[in-house]
Protein backbone atom coordinates (compact mmCIF):
# COMPACT_ATOMS: atom_id res chain seq x y z
CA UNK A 1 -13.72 -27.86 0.54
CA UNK A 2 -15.83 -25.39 2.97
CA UNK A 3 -16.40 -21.50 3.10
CA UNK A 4 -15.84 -19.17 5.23
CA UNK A 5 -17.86 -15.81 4.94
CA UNK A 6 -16.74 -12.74 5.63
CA UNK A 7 -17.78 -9.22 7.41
CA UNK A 8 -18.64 -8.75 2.99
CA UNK A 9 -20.09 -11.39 2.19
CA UNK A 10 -17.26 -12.71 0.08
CA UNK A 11 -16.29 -16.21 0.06
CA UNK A 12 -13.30 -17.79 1.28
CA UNK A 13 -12.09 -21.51 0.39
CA UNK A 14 -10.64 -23.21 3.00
CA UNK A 15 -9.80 -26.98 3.20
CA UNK A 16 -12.15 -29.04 5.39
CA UNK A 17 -9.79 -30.27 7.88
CA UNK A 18 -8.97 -26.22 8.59
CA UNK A 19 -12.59 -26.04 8.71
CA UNK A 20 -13.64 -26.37 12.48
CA UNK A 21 -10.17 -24.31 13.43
CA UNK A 22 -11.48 -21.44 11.17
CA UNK A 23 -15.24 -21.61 11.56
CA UNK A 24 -16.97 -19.65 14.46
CA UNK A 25 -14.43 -16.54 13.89
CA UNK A 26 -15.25 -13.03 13.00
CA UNK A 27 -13.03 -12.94 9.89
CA UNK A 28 -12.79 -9.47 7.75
CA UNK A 29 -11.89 -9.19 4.55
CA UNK A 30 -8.66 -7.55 4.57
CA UNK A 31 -8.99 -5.50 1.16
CA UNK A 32 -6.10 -4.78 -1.67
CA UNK A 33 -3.63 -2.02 -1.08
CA UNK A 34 -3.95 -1.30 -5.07
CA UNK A 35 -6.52 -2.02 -7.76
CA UNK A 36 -5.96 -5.14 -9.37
CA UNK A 37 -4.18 -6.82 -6.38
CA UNK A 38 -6.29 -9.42 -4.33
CA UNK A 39 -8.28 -9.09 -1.15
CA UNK A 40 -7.20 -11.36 1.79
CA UNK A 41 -9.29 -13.08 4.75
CA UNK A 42 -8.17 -11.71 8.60
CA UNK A 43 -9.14 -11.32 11.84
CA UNK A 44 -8.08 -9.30 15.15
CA UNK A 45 -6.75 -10.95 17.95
CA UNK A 46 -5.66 -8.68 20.74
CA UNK A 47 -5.50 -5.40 18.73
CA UNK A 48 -3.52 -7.10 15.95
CA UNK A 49 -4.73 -8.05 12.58
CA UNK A 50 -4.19 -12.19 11.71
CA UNK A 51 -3.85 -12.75 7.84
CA UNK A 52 -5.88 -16.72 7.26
CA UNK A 53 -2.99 -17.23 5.53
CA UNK A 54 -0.23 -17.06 7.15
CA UNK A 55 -2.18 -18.42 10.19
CA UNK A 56 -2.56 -21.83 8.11
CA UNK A 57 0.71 -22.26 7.21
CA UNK A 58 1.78 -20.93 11.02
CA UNK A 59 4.13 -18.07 9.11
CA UNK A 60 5.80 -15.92 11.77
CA UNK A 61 8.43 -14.88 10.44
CA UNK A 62 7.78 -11.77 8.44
CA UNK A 63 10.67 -12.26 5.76
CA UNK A 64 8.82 -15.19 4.48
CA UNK A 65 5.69 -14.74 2.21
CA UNK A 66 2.59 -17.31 2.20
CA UNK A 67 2.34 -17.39 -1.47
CA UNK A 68 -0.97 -18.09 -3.48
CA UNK A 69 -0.26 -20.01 -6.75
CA UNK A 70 -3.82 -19.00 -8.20
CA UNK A 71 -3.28 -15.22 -7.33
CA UNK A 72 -6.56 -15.28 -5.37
CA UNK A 73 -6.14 -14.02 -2.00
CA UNK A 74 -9.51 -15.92 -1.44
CA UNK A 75 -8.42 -19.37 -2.12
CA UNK A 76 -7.24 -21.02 0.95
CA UNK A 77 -7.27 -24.41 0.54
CA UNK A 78 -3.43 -25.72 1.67
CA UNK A 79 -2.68 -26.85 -2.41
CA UNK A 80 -3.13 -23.56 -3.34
CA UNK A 81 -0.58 -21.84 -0.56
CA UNK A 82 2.95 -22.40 -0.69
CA UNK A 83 5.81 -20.06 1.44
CA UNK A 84 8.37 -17.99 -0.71
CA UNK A 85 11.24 -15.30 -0.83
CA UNK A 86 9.59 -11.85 -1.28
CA UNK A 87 11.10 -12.24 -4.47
CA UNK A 88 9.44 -15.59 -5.46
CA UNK A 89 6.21 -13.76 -4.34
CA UNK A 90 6.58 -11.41 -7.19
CA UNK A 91 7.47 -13.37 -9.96
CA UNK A 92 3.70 -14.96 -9.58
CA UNK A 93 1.79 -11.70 -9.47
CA UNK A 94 -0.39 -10.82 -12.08
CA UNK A 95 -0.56 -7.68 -14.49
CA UNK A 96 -4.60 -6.36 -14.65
CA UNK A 97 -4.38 -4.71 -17.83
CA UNK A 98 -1.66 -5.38 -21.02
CA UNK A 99 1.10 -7.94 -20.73
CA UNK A 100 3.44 -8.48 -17.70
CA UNK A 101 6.76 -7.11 -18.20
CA UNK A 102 5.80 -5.12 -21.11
CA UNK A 103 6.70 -1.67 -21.94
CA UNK A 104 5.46 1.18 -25.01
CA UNK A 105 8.74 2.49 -26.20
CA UNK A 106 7.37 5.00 -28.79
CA UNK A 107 6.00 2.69 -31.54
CA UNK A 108 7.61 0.09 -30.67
CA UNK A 109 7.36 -2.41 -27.27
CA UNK A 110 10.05 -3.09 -24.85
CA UNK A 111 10.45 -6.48 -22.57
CA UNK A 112 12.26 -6.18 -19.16
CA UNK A 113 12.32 -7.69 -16.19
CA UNK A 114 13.56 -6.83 -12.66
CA UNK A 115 14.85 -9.57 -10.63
CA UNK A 116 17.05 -7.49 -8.45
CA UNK A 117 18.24 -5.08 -11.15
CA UNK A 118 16.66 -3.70 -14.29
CA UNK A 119 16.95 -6.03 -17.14
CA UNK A 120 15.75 -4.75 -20.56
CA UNK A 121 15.17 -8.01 -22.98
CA UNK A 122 15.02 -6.19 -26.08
CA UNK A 123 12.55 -3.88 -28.46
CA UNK A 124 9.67 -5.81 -30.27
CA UNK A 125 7.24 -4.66 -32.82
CA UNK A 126 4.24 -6.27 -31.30
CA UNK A 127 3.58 -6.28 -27.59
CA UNK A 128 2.96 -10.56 -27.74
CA UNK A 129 6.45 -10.75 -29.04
CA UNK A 130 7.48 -9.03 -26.21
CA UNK A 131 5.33 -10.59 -23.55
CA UNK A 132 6.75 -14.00 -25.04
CA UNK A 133 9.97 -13.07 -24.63
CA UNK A 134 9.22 -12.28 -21.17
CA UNK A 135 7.93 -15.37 -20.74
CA UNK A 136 10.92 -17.07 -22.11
CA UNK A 137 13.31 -15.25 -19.41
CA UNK A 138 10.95 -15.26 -16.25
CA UNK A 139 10.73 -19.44 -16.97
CA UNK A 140 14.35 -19.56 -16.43
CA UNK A 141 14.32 -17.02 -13.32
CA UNK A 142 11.59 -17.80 -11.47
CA UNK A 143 10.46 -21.55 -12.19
CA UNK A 144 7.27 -22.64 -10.87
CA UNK A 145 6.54 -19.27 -9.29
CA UNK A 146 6.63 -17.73 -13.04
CA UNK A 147 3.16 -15.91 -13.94
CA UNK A 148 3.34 -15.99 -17.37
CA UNK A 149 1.61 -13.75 -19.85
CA UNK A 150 -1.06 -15.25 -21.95
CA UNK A 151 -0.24 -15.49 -25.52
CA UNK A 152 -2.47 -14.45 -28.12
CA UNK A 153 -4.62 -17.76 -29.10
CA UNK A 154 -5.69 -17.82 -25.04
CA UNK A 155 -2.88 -20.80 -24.62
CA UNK A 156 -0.29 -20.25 -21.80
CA UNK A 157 3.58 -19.99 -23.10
CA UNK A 158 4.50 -23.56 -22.58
């Protein structure tokens, strides 16, 4: 594994046979639309911006999404990046604060999901019953591109 530094100073990881590809470029960290969602590494090539990215994994078409199974748009290395649906892309992102796919509803806490419609999973009294049953239903949805929500002793919903 090599780095790759960019116009920041942050840190890129990048396998080491991508290595003398990537090194010797002006790359730019490319930095999140929202807070809480993850930079990414590009670089302009005749007045168009290159995401590292999709670059590795030579993604041109732009309905297909270079997932990253860590959720750090840093990480590079080719076992971290994967293609997907849009919708597959979603189903790994990560909530910053609380638990994904958990709602206040008064004093109690809803669990929903949307995975092309609205689905409310049901009212819970505590917002880790809720997140689990979120878990439970994004498992079965989305498979290996499931972020789950960490449960309350710091173990991941098996």
């Amino acid at each position: 594994m090599k780095k790759i530094i960019l116009n920041t100073g942050k840190e890129v990881l990048v396998d080491d046979e991508d290595w003398p590809v990537l090194s010797g470029r002006n790359w730019y960290e490319h930095p999140a639309k929202r807070e809480g969602n993850p930079s990414y590494a590009h670089l302009h090539v005749r007045g168009r911006n290159v995401l590292m990215h999709r670059f590795l994994l030579d993604a041109k078409d732009a309905n297909v999404v270079v997932d990253h199974i860590d959720g750090n748009g840093l990480n590079n290395q080719r076992s971290n990046l994967r293609l997907a649906s849009r919708s597959e892309n979603r189903f790994n992102s990560r909530r910053a604060v609380g638990f994904k796919g958990v709602y206040p509803r008064g004093n109690r806490w809803e669990a929903a999901i949307n995975h092309g419609k609205w689905e409310s999973l049901g009212y819970f009294d505590t917002p880790e019953e809720a997140a689990k049953a979120y878990n439970e239903k994004i498992k079965g949805i989305a498979g290996e591109f499931a972020s789950l929500n960490e449960v309350p002793s710091g173990e991941k919903e098996a």
